[in-house]
N, C-alpha and C. Protein backbone atom coordinates (compact mmCIF):
# COMPACT_ATOMS: atom_id res chain seq x y z
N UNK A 1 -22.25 114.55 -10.28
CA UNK A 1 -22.00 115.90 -9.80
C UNK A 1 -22.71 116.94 -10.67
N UNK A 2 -22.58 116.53 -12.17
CA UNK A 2 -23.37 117.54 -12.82
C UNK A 2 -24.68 117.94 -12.92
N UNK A 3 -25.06 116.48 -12.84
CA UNK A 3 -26.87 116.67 -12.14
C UNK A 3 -27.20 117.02 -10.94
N UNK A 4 -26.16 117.01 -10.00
CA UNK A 4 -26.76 117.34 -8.66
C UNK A 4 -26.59 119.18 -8.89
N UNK A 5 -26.10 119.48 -9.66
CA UNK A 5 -25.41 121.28 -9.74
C UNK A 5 -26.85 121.76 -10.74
N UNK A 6 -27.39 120.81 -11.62
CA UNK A 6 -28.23 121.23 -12.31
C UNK A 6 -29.79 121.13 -12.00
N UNK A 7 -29.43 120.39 -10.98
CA UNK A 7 -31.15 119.62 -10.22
C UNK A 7 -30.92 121.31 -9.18
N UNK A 8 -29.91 121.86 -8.38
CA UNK A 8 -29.91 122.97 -7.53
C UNK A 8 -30.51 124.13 -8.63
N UNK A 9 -29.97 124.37 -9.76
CA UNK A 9 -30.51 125.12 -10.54
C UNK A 9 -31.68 125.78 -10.58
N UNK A 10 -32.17 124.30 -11.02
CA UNK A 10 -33.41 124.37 -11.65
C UNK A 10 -34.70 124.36 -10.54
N UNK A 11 -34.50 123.94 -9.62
CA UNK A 11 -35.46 123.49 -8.53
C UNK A 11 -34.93 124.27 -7.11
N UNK A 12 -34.07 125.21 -7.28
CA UNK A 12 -34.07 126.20 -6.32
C UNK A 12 -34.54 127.86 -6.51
N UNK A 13 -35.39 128.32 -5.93
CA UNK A 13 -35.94 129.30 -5.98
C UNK A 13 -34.80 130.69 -5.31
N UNK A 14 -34.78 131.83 -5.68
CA UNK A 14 -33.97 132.63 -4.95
C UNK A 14 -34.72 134.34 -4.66
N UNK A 15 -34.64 134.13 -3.28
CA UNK A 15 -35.60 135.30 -3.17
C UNK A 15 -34.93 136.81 -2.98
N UNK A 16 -35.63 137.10 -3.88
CA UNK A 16 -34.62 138.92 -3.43
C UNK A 16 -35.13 139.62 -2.53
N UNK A 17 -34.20 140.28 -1.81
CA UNK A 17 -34.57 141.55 -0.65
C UNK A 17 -35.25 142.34 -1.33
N UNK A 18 -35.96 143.15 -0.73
CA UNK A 18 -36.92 144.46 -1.06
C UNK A 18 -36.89 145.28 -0.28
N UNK A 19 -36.22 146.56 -0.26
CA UNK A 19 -36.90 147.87 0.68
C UNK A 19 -37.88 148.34 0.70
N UNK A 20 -38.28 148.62 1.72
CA UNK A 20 -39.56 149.17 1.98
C UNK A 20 -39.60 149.72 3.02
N UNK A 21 -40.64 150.36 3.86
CA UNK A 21 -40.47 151.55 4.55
C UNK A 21 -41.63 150.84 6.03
N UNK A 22 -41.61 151.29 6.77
CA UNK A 22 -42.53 150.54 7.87
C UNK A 22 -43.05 151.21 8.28
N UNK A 23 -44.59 151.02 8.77
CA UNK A 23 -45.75 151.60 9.84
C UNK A 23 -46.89 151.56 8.88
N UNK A 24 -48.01 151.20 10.13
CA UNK A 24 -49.11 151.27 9.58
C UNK A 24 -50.06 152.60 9.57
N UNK A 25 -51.15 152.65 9.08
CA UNK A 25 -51.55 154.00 9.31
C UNK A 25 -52.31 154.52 10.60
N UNK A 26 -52.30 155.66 11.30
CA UNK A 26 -52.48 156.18 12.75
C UNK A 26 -51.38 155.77 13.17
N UNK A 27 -50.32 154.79 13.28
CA UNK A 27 -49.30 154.21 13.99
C UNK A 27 -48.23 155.18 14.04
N UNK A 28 -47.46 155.38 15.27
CA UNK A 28 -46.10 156.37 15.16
C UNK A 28 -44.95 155.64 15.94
N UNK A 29 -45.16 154.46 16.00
CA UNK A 29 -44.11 153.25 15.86
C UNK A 29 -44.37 152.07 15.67
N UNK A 30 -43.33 151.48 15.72
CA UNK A 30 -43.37 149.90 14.64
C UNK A 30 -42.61 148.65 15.23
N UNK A 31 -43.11 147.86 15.96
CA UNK A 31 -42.43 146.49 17.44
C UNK A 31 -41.90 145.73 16.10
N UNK A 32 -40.52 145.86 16.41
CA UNK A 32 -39.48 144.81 15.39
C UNK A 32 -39.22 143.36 16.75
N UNK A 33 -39.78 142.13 16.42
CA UNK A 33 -40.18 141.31 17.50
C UNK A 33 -39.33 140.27 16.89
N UNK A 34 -38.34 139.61 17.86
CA UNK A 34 -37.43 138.91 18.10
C UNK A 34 -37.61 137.44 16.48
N UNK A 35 -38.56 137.28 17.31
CA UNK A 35 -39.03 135.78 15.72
C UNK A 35 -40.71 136.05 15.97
N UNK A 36 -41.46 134.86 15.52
CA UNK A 36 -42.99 134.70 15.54
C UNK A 36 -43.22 134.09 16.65
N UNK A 37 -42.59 133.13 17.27
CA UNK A 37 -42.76 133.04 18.59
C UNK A 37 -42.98 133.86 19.74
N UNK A 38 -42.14 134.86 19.58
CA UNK A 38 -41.96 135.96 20.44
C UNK A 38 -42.88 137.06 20.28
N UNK A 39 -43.71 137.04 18.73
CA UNK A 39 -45.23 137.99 18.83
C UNK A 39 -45.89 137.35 19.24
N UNK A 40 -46.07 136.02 19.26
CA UNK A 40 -46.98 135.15 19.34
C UNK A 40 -47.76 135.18 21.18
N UNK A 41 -46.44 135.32 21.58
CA UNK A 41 -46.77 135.20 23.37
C UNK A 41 -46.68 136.69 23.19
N UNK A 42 -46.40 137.52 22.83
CA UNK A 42 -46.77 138.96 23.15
C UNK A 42 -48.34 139.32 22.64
N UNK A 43 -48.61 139.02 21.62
CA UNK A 43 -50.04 139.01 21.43
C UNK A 43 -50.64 138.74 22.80
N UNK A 44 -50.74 136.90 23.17
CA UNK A 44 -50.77 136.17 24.25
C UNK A 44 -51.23 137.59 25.46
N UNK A 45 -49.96 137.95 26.13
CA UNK A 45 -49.55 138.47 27.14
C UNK A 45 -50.22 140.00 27.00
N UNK A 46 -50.42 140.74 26.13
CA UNK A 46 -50.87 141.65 26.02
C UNK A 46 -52.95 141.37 25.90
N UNK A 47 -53.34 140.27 25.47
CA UNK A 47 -54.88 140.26 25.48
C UNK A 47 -55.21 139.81 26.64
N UNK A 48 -54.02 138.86 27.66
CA UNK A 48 -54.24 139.15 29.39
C UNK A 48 -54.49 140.17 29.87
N UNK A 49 -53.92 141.37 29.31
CA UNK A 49 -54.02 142.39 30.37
C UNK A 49 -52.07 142.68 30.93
N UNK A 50 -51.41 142.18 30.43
CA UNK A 50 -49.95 142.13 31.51
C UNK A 50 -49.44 143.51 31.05
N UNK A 51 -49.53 143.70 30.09
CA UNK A 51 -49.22 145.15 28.49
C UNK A 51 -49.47 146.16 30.03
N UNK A 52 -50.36 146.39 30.59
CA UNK A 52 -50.95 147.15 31.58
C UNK A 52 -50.19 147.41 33.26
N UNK A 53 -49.78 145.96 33.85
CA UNK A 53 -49.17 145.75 34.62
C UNK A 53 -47.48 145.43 34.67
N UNK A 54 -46.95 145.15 33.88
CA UNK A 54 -46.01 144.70 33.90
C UNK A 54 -45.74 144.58 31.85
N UNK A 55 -45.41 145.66 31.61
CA UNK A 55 -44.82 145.85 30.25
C UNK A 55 -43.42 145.18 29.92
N UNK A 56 -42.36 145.19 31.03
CA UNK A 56 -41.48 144.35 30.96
C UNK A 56 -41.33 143.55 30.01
N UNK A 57 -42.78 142.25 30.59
CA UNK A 57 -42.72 141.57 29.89
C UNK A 57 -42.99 140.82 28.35
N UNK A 58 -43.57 142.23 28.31
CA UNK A 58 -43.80 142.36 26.54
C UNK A 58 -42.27 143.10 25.76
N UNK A 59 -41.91 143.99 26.73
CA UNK A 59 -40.55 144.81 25.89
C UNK A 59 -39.30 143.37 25.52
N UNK A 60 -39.18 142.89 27.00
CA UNK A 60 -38.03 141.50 26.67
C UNK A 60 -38.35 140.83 25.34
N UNK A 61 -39.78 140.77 24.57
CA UNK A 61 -39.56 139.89 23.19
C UNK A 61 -39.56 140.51 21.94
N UNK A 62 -39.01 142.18 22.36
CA UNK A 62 -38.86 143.23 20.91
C UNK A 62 -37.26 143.06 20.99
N UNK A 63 -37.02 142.84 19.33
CA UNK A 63 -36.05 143.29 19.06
C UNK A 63 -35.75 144.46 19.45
N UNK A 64 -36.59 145.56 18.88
CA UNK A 64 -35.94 147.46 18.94
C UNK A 64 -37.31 147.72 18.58
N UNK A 65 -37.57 148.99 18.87
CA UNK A 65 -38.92 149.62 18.41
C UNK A 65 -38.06 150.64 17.61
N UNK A 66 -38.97 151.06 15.88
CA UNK A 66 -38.80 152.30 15.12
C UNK A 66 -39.50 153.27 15.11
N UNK A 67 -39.24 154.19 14.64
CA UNK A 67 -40.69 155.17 14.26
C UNK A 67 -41.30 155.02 12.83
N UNK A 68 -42.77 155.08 12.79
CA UNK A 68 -42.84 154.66 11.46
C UNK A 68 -42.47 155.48 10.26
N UNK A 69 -42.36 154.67 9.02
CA UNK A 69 -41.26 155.62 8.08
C UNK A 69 -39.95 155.36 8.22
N UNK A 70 -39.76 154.08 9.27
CA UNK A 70 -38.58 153.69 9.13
C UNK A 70 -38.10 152.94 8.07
N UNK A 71 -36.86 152.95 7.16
CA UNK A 71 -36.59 152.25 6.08
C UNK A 71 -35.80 150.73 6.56
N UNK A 72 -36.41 149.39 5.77
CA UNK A 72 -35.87 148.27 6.07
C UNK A 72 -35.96 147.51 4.50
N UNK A 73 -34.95 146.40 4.89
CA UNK A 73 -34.82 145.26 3.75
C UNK A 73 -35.87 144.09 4.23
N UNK A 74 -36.69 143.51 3.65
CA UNK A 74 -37.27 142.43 3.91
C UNK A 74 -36.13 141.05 3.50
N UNK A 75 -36.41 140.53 4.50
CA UNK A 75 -34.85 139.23 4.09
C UNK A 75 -35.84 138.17 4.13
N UNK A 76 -36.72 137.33 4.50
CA UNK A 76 -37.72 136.31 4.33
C UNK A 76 -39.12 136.52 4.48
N UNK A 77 -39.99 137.14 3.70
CA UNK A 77 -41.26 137.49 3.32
C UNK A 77 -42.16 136.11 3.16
N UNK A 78 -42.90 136.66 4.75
CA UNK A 78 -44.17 135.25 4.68
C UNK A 78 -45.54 135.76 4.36
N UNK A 79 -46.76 134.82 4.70
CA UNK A 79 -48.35 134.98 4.25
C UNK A 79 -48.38 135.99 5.02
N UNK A 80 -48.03 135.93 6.47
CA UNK A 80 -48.45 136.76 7.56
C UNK A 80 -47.65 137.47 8.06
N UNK A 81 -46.39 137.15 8.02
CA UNK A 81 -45.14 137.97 8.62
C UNK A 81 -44.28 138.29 7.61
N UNK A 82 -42.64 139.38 8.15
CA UNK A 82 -42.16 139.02 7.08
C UNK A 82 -40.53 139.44 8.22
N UNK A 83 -39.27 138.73 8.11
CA UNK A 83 -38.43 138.88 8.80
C UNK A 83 -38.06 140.55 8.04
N UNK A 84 -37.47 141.64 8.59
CA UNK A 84 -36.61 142.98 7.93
C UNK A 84 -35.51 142.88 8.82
N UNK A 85 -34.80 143.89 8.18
CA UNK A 85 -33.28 144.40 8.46
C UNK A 85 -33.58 145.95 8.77
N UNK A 86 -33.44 146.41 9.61
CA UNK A 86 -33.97 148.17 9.96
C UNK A 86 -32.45 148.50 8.91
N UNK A 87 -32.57 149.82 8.21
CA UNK A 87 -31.49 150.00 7.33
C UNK A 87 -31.77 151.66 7.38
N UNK A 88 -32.15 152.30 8.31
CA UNK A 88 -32.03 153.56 8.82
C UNK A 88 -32.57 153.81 10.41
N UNK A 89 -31.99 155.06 10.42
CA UNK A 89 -32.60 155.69 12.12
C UNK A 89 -31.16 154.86 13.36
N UNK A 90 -31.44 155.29 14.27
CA UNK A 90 -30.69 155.04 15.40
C UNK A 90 -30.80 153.25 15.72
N UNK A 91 -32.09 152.68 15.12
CA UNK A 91 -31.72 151.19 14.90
C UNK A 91 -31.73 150.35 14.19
N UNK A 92 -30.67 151.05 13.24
CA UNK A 92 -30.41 150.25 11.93
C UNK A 92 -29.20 149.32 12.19
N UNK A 93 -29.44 148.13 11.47
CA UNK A 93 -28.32 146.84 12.11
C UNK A 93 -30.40 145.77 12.87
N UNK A 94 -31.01 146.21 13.25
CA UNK A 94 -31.62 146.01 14.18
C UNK A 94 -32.70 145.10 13.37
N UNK A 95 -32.79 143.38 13.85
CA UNK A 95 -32.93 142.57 12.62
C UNK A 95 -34.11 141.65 13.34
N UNK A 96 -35.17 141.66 12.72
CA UNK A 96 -36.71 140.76 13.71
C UNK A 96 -37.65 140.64 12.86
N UNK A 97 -38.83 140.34 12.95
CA UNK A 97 -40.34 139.84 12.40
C UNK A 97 -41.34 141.19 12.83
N UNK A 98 -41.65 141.39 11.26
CA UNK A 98 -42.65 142.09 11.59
C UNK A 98 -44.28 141.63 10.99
N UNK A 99 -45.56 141.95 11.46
CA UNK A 99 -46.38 141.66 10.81
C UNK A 99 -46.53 142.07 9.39
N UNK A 100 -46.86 141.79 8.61
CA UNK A 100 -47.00 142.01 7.10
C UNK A 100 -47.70 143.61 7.29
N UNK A 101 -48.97 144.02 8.07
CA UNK A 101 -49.73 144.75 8.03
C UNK A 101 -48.58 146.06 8.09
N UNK A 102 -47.47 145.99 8.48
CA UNK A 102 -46.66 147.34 9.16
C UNK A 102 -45.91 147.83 8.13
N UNK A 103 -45.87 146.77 6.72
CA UNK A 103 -44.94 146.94 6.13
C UNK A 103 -45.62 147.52 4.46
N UNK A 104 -44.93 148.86 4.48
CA UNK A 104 -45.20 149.43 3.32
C UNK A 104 -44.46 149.74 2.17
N UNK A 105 -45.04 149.24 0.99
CA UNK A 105 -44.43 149.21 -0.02
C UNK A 105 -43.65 150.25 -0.91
């Protein structure tokens, strides 16, 4: 038991939240997108052309849209993405993947 408590120790990493503020520059909002799957086919669906015809089906895979300058917690920070927590404005609570590029330090 004591090695298994000391092997968690030592060989578990613990990542801290970070606030930070969102939008990129020219941008005056910021697509908080369900997981990476869900940018993934929105990317997809938007270089069809659908973004144009039928937006629908790009809005169904946003979490919430912010304005940029919105304040959030980063809760799992990747190469390319990073999951936040919106933690101001009218959609705070409001919890998705954003691209790394949106997110300012």
């Amino acid at each position: 038991m004591r090695l298994a408590i000391l092997f968690l120790l030592l060989f578990t990493s613990v990542a801290e939240a970070r606030q930070v503020s969102l939008g990129r520059s020219g941008s005056s909002n910021v697509f908080i997108w369900r997981d990476n799957d869900a940018f993934s086919e929105a990317v997809n669906l938007i270089s069809s052309g659908v973004m144009k015809t039928n937006p629908q089906l790009i809005i169904r895979l946003m979490s919430c849209m912010v304005d940029a300058g919105t304040n959030a917690v980063v809760t799992d920070g990747g190469f390319f993405s990073s999951t936040v927590l919106i933690t101001s404005g009218s959609n705070a609570g409001c919890r998705g993947m954003v691209p790394n590029e949106d997110i300012r330090n």
